[in-house]
Protein backbone atom coordinates (compact mmCIF):
# COMPACT_ATOMS: atom_id res chain seq x y z
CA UNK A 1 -1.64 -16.79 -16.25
CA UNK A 2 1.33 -18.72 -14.88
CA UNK A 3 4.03 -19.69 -17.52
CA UNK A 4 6.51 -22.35 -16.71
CA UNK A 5 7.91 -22.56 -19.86
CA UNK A 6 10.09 -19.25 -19.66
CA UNK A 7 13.13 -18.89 -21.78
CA UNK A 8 16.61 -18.11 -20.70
CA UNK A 9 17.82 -14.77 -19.60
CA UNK A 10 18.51 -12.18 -22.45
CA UNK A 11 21.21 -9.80 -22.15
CA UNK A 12 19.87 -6.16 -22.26
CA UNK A 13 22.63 -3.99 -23.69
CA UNK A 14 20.53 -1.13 -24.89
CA UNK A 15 20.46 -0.02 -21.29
CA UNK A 16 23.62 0.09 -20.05
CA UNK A 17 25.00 2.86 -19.60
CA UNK A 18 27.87 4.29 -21.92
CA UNK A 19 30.33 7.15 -21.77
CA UNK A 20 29.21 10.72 -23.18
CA UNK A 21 25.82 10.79 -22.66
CA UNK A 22 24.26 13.80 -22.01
CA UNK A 23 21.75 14.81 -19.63
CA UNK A 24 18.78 13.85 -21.90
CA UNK A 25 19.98 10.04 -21.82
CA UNK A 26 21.41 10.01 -18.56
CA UNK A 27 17.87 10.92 -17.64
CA UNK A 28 16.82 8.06 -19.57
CA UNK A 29 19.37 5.39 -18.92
CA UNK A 30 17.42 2.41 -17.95
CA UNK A 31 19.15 -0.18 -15.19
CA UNK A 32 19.55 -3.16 -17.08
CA UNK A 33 16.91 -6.47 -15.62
CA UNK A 34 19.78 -8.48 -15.21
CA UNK A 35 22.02 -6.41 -13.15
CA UNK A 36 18.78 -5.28 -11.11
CA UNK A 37 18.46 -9.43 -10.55
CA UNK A 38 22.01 -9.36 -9.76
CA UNK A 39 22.14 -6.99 -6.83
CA UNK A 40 19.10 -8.67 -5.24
CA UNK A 41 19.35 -8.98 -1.66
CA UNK A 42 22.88 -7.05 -1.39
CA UNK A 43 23.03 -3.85 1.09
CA UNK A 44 25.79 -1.67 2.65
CA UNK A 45 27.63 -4.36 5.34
CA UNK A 46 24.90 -6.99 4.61
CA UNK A 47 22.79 -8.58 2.84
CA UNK A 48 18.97 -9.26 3.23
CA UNK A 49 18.01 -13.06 3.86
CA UNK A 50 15.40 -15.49 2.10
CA UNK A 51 13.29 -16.57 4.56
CA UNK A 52 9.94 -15.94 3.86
CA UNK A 53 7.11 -18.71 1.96
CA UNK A 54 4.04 -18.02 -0.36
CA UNK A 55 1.51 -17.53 2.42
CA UNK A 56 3.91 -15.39 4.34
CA UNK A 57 3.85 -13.12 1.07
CA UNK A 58 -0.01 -13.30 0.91
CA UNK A 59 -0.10 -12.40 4.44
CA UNK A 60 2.33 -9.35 4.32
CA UNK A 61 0.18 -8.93 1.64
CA UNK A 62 -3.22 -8.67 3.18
CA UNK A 63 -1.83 -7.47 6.44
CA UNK A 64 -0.80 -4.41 4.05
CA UNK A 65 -4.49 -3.81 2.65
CA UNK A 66 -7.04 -5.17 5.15
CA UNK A 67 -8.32 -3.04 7.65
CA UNK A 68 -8.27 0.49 7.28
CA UNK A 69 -10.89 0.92 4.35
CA UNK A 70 -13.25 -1.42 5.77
CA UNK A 71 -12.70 0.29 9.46
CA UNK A 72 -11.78 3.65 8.95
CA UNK A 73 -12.66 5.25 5.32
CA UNK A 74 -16.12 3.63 4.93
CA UNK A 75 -17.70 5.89 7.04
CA UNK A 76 -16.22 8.72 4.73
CA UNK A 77 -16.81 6.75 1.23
CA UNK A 78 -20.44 5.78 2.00
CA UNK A 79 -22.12 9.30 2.43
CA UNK A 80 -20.73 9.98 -1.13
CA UNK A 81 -22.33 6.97 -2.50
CA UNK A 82 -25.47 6.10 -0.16
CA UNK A 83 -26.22 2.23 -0.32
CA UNK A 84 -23.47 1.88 -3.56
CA UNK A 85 -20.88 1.83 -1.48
CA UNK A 86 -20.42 -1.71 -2.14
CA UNK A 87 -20.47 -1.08 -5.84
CA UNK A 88 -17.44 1.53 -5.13
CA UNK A 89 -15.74 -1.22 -3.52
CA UNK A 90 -15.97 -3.41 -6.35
CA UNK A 91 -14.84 -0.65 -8.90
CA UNK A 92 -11.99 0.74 -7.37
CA UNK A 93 -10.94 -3.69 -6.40
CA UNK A 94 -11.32 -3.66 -10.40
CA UNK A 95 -9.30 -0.50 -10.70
CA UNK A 96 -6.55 -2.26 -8.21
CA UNK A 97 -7.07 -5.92 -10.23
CA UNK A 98 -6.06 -4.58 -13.90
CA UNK A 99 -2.64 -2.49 -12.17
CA UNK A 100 -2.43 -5.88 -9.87
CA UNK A 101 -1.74 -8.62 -13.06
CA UNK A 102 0.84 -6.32 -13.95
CA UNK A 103 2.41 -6.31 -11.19
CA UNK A 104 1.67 -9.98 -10.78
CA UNK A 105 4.17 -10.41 -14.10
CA UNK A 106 6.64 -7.68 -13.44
CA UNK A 107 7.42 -9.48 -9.97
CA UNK A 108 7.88 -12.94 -11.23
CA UNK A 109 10.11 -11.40 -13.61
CA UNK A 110 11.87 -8.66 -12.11
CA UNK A 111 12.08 -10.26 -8.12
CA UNK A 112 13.66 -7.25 -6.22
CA UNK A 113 12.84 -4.82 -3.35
CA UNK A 114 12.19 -2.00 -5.13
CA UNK A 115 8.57 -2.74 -6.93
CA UNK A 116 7.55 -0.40 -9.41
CA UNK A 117 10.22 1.50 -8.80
CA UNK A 118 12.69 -0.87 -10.06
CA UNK A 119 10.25 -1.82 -12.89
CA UNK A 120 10.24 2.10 -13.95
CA UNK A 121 14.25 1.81 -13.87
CA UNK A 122 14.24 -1.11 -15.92
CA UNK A 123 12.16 0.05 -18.27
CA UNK A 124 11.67 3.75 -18.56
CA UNK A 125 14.91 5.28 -17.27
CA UNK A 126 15.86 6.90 -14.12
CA UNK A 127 13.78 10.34 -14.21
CA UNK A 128 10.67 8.32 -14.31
CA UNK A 129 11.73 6.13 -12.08
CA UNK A 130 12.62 8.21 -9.52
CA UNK A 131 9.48 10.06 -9.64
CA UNK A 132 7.85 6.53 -9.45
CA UNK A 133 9.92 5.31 -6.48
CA UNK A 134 8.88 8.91 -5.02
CA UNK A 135 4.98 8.46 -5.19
CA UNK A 136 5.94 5.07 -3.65
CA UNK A 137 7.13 7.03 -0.64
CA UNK A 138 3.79 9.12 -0.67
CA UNK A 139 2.17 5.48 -0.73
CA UNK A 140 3.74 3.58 1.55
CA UNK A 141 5.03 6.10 4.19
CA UNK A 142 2.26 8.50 4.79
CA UNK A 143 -0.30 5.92 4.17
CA UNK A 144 1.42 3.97 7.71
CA UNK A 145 0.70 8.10 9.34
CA UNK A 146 -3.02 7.94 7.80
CA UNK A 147 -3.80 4.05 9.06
CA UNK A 148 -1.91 4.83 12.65
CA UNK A 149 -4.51 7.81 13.03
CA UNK A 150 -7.29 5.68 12.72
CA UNK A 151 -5.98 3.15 14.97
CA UNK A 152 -6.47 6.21 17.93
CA UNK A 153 -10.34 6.05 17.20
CA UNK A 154 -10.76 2.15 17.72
CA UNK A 155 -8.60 2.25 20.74
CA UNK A 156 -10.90 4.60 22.27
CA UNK A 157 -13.70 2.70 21.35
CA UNK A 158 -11.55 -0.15 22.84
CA UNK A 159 -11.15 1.78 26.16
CA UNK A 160 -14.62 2.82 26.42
CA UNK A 161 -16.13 -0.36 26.24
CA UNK A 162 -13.70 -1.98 29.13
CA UNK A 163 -12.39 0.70 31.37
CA UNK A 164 -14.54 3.77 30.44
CA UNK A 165 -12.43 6.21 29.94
CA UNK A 166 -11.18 7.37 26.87
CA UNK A 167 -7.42 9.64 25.80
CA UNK A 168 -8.30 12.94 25.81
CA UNK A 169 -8.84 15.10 22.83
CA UNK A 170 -6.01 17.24 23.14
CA UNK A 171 -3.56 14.01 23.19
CA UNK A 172 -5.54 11.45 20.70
CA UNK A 173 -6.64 14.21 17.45
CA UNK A 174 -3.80 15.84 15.62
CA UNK A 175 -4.02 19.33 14.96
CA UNK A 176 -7.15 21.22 12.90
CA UNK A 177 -9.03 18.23 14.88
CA UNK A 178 -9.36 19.65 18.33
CA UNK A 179 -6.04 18.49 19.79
CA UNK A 180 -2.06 19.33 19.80
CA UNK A 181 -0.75 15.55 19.17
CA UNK A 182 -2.41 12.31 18.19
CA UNK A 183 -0.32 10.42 20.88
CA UNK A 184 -1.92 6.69 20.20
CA UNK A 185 -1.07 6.74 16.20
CA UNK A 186 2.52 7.53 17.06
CA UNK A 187 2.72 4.59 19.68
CA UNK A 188 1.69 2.34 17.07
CA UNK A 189 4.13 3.35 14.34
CA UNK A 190 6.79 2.89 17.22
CA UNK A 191 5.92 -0.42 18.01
CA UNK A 192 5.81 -1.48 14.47
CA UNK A 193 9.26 -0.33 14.48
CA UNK A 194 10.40 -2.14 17.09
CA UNK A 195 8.68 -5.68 15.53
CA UNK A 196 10.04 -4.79 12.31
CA UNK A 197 13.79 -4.41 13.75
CA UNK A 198 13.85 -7.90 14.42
CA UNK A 199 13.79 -9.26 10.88
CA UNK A 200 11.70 -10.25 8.03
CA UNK A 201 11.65 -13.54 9.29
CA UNK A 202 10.41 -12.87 12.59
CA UNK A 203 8.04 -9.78 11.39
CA UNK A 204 6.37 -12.00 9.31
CA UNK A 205 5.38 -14.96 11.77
CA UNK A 206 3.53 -11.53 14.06
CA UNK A 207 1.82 -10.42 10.75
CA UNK A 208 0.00 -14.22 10.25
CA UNK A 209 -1.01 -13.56 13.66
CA UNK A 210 -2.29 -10.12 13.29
CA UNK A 211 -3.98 -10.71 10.05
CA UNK A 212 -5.75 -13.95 11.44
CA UNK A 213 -7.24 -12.12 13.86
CA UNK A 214 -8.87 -9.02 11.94
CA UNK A 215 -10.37 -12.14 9.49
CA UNK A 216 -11.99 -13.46 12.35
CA UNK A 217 -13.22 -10.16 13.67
CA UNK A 218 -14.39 -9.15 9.96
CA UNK A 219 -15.97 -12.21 9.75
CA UNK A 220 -17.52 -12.25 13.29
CA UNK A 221 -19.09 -8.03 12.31
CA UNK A 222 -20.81 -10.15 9.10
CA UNK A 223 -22.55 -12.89 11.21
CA UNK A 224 -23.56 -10.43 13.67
CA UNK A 225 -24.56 -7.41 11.69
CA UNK A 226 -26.76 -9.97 8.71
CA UNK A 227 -28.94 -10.21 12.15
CA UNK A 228 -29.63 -6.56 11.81
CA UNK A 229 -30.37 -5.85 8.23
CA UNK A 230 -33.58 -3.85 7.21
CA UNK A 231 -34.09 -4.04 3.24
CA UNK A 232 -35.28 -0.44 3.28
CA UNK A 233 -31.41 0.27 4.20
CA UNK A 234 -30.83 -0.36 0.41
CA UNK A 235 -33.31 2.00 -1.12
CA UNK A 236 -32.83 4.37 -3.45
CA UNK A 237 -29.52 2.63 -3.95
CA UNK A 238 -27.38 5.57 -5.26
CA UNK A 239 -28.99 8.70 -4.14
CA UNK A 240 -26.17 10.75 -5.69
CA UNK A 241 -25.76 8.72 -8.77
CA UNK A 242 -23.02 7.52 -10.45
CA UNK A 243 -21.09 10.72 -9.61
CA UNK A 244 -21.27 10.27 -6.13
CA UNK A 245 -20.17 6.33 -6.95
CA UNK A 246 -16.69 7.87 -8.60
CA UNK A 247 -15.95 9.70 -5.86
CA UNK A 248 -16.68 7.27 -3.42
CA UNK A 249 -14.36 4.63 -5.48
CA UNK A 250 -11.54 6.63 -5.65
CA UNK A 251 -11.31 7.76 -1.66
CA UNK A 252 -11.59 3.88 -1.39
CA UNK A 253 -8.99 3.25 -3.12
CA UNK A 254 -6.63 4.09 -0.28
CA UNK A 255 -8.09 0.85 0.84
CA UNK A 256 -6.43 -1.40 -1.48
CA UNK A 257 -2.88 0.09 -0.90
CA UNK A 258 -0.90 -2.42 0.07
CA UNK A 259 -1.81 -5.36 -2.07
CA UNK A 260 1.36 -4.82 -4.01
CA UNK A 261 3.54 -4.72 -0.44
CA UNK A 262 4.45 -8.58 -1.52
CA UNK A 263 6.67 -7.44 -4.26
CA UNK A 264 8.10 -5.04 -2.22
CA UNK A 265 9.65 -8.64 -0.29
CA UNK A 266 11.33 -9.73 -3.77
CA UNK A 267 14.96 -9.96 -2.31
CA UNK A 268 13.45 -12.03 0.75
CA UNK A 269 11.23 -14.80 -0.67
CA UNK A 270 12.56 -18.36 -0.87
CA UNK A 271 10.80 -18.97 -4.28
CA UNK A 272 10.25 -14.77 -5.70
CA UNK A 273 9.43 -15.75 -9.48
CA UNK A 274 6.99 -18.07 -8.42
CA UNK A 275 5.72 -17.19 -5.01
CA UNK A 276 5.06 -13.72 -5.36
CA UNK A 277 2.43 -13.44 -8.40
CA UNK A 278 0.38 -15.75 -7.03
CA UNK A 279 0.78 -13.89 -3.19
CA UNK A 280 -0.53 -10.75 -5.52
CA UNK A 281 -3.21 -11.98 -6.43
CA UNK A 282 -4.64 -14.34 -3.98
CA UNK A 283 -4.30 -11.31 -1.79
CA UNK A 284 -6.37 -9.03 -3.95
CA UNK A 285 -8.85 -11.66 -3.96
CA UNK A 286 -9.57 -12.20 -0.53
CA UNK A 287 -9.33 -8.67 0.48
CA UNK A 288 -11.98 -7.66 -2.34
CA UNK A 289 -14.49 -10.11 -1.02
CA UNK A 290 -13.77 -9.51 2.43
CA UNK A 291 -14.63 -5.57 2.13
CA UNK A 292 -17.80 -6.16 -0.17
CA UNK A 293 -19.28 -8.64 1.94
CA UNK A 294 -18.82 -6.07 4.60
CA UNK A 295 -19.83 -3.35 3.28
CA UNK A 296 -23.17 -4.92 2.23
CA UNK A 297 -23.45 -5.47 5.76
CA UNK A 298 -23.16 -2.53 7.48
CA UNK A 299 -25.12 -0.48 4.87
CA UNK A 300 -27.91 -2.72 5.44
CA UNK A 301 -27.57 -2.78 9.18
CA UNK A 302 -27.37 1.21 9.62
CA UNK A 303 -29.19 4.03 7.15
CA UNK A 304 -26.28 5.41 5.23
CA UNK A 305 -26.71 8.63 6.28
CA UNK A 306 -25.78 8.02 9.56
CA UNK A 307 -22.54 7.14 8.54
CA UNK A 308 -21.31 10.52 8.45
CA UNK A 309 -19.63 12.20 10.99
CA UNK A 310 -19.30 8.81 12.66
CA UNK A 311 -15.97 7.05 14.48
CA UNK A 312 -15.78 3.36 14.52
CA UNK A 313 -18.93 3.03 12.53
CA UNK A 314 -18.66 -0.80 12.92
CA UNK A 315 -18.75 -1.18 16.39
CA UNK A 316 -21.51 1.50 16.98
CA UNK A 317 -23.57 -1.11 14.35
CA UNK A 318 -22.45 -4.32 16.65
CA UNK A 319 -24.10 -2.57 19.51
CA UNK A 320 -26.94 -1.40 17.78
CA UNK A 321 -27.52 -4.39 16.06
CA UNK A 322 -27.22 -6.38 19.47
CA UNK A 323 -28.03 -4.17 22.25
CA UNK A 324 -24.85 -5.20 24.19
CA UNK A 325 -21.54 -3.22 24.50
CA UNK A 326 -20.00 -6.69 24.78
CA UNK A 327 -19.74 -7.32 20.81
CA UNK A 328 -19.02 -3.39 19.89
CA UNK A 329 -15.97 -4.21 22.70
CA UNK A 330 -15.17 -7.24 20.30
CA UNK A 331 -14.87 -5.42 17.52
CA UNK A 332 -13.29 -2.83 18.67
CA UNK A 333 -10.53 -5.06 20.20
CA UNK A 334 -9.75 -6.54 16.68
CA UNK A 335 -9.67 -3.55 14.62
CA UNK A 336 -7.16 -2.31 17.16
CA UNK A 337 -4.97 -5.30 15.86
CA UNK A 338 -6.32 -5.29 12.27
CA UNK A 339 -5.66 -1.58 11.54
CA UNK A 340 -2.11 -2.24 13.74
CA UNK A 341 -1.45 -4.88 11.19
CA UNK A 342 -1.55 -2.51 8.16
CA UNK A 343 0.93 0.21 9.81
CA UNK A 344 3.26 -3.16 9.92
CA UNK A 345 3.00 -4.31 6.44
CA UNK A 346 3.38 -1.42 5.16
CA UNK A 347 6.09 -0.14 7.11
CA UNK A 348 8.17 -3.19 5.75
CA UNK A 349 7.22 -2.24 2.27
CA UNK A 350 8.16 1.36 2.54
CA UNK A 351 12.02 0.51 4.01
CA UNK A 352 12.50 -1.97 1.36
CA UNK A 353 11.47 0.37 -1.16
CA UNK A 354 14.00 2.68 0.56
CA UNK A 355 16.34 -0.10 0.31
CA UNK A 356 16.49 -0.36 -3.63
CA UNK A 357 16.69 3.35 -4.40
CA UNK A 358 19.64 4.01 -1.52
CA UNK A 359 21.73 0.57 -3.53
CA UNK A 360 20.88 2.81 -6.74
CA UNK A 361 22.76 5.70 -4.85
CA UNK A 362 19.03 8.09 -5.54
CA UNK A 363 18.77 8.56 -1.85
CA UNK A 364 21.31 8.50 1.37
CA UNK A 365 23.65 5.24 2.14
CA UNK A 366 22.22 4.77 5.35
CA UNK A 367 19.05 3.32 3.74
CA UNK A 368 20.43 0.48 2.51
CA UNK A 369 22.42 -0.63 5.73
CA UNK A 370 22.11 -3.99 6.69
CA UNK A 371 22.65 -5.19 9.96
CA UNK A 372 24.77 -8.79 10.41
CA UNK A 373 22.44 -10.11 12.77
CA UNK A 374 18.83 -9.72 11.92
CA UNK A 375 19.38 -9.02 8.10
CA UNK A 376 17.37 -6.59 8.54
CA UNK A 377 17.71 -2.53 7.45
CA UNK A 378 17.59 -1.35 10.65
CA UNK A 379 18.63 2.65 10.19
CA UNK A 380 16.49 2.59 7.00
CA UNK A 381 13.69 1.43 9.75
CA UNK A 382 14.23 3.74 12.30
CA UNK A 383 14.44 6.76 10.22
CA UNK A 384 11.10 5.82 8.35
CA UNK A 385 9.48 4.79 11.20
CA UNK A 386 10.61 8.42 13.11
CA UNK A 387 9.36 10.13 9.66
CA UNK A 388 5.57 8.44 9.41
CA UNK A 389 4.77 8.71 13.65
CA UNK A 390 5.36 12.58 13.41
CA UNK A 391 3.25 12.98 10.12
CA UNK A 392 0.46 10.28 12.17
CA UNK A 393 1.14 12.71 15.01
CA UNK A 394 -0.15 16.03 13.81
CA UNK A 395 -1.45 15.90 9.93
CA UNK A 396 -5.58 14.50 9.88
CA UNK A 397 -6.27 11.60 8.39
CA UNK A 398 -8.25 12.76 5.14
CA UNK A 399 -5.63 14.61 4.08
CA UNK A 400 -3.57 12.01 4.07
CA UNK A 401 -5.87 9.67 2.65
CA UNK A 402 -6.47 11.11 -0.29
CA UNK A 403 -2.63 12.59 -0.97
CA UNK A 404 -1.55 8.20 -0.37
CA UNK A 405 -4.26 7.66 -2.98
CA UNK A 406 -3.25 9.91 -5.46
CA UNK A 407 0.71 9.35 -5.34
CA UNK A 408 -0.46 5.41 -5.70
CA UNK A 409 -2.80 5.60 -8.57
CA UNK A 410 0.61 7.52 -10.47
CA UNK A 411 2.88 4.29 -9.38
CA UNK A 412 0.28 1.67 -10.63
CA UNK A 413 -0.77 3.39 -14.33
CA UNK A 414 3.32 3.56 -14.84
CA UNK A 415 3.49 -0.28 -13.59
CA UNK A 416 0.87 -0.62 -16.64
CA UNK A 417 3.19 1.21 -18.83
CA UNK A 418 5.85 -0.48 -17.88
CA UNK A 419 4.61 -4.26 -18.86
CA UNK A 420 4.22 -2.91 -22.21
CA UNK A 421 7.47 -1.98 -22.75
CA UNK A 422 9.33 -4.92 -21.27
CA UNK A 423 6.99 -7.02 -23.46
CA UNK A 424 7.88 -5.27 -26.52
CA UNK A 425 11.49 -4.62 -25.31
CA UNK A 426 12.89 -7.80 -23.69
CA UNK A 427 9.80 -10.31 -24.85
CA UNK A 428 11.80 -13.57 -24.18
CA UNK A 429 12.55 -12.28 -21.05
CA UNK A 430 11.71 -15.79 -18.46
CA UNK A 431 8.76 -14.72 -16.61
CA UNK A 432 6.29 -16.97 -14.76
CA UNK A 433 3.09 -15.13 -14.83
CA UNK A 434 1.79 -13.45 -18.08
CA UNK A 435 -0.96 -10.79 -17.78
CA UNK A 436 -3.69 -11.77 -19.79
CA UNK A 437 -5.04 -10.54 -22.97
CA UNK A 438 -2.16 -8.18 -23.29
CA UNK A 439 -1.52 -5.39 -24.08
CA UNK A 440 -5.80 -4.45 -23.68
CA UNK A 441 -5.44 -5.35 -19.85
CA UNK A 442 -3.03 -3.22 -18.76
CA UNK A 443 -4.37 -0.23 -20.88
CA UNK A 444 -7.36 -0.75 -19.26
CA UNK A 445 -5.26 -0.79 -15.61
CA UNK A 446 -3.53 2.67 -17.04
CA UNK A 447 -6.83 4.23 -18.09
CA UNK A 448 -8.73 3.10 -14.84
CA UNK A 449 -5.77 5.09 -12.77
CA UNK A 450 -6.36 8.38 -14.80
CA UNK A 451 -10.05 7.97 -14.47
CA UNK A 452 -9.33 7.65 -10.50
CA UNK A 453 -6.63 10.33 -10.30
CA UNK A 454 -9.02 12.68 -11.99
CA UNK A 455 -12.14 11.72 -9.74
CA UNK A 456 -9.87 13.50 -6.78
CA UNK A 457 -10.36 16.74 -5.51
CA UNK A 458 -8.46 19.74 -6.70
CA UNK A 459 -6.32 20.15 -3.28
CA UNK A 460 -5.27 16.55 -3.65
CA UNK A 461 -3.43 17.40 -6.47
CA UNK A 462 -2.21 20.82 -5.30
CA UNK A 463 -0.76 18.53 -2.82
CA UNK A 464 0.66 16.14 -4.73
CA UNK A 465 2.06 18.55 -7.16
CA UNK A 466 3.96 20.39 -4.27
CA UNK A 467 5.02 17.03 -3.41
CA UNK A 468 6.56 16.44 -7.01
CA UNK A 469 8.16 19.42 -7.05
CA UNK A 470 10.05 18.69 -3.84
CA UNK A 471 11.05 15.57 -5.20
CA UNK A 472 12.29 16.65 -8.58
CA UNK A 473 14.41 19.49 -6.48
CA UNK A 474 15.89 16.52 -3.94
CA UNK A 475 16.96 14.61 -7.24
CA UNK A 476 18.42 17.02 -9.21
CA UNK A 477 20.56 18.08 -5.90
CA UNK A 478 21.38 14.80 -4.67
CA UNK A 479 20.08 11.62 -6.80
CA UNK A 480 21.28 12.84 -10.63
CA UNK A 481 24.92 13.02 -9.36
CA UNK A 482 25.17 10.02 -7.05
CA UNK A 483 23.40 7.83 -9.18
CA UNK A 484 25.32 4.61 -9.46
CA UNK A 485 24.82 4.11 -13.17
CA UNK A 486 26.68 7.81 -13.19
CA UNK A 487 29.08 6.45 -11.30
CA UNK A 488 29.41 3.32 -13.31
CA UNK A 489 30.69 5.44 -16.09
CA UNK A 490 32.94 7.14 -14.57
């Protein structure tokens, strides 16, 4: 709930950082709120500008979540849970809604780049942090690689319909698919790049377009696809009970990455502490409805076994449904920009998570270069951008998928932990949304995470445990000593 009656800052000296410590506490030190408010917007040469309104947030946003679960994953979530796919939708939005108030009152009251990252800092020291702001780059940077490879199967479906012709295999599927290089996801990551190098400002104004459009088409597939619903679609509802339900939920999760991407825009809101809970979670909202309403749809218009093995399942139901290539064409055309859209958003979000940690000295200068003209971190872009378009290039897509969901599930339960703390901690800290019924909710948000992270297959976490590892062993070598709260004691 919002909360306008905030008190005045509160000093935070228990984390500051003081001389002697050894590596226990300097593990620990925690980056005080108030300094983290401080540095806001400040990079190397630069500084990042305030330029961007509420329902720019809500569309960075949306433009972040929208699109790939509803257009790519369904056809892998709904052979796990038959009919129920809907109800997976709604369980793992519920999953996302408890970790999403948190966030909600972490980013009125803690308005920087770095999202939970900089939350962990504040409040749980700079080990945990780090690993935090390292599942963030599992998140946010391979999840652009797994969206941009789905974008290749809707632009064939695109090309089809109007040209008939389609990329060959050995150019469009990455390898273990049938091909060498998965040309059309890197293309899109590029071009995201070159949109984003222009500045938030101007990035965001193409997002509100983008994200307009994929409404319209989402909301076009509903009208068109009600036409073709056949109750006995819906029967038995979940064939492989509620186990099949779990498992669907938490591959669908990967679909709500991204709703958090507004805080990620902290240092470049006009109004942060009051614009970007509510961009939270009016963005949650709409996306939640958006992908049940479709998913009700399309499970009704086409058996749910069919789903399997199948590419652009949406369009093949728009042509089905209507007999006409036409409308499949349609759709095709504006998942090409919806699915674009989310490699955009969360592009942005990963280089201004980038952009904390390299001011916090955890990761190389260069990330946190500003350029005078655009205000925007254009290095920090580049490299990332370079980075996701090879992994979109040559790694499959469920992979991916499922390493992104597992690496965000760990970022969200610590967001959860991390409310607690600052509540009990700094509890007259000024903040302008409070999560209600505290502290049961964001237990509940912590415990629905584990329950998720646990519903994932064994090689997801063999993957994301190599991936920890790697981490911990890039810290320890480069982030431990370069820290800047080491350096502060110095």
């Amino acid at each position: 709930m919002l909360d306008h009656g905030a008190a005045p800052p509160v000093s935070d000296p228990s984390s500051a950082p003081s001389p002697g410590q050894g590596i226990g506490a300097r593990l620990m030190r925690r980056k005080p709120v108030d300094r983290l408010v401080a540095e806001g917007g400040q990079g190397e040469g630069g500084a990042l500008r305030r330029s961007l309104s509420m329902w720019q947030l809500t569309m960075i946003s949306i433009g972040a979540t929208l699109g790939t679960g509803i257009f790519v994953v369904l056809g892998e979530a709904t052979p796990l849970a038959g009919p129920a796919v809907a109800v997976s939708f709604v369980l793992a939005g519920l999953t996302a809604l408890f970790s999403a108030l948190s966030y909600a009152e972490l980013a009125g009251s803690i308005p920087v780049s770095g999202s939970s990252y900089s939350y962990s800092y504040a409040t749980m020291g700079e080990l945990v942090a780090w690993i935090c702001g390292w599942c963030l780059v599992l998140e946010y940077g391979v999840s652009v690689a797994a969206v941009a490879v789905g974008w290749g199967e809707y632009l064939n479906e695109l090309l089809d319909g109007t040209l008939g012709v389609t990329i060959p295999a050995s150019v469009s599927a990455p390898l273990g698919e049938g091909g060498l290089i998965n040309l059309p996801a890197l293309v899109v990551v590029l071009l995201a790049m070159v949109f984003l190098m222009g500045g938030a400002k101007e990035s965001a104004r193409i997002n509100t377009v983008m994200v307009a459009v994929k409404i319209a088409t989402l909301l076009l597939f509903c009208a068109i696809g009600f036409l073709g619903i056949k109750a006995g679609n819906y029967t038995p509802l979940a064939p492989l009970g509620i186990t099949g339900i779990s498992a669907a939920a938490a591959t669908l999760f990967f679909s709500y990455i991204g709703f958090d991407a507004a805080s990620t825009a902290g240092e470049e809101a006009k109004n942060p502490k009051r614009d970007l809970p509510r961009a939270i979670m009016l963005s949650l909202l709409i996306v939640t409805v958006l992908y049940c309403l479709v998913a009700l749809v399309a499970v009704g218009a086409m058996p749910w076994q069919d789903f399997e093995g199948t590419e652009a399942a949406l369009a093949r139901i728009m042509q089905d449904v209507t007999g006409h290539s036409f409308w499949s064409v349609v759709l095709a055309a504006g998942a090409v920009v919806a699915i674009a859209s989310v490699v955009f958003a969360v592009l942005y979000g990963q280089t201004r998570i980038l952009f904390a940690m390299s001011r916090d000295g955890l990761v190389p200068k260069v990330f946190a270069r500003v350029d005078a003209r655009t205000g925007a971190p254009r290095a920090n872009t580049v490299i990332v951008s370079l980075f996701c378009g090879a992994l979109a290039a040559f790694i499959p897509l469920g992979e991916l998928a499922n390493a992104t969901s597992i690496g965000t599930l760990f970022a969200f339960a610590l967001v959860n932990v991390a409310v607690v703390i600052l509540r009990r901690t700094r509890p007259d800290m000024p903040r302008t949304f409070r999560v209600a019924l505290f502290p049961v909710t964001p237990v509940l948000g912590f415990l629905f995470c584990a329950w998720m992270m646990v519903s994932l297959p064994g090689v997801t976490w063999a993957v994301f445990g190599g991936w920890m590892a790697a981490g911990l062993v890039f810290y320890f070598l480069y982030g431990y000593r370069r820290s800047r709260l080491v350096s502060a004691e110095k």
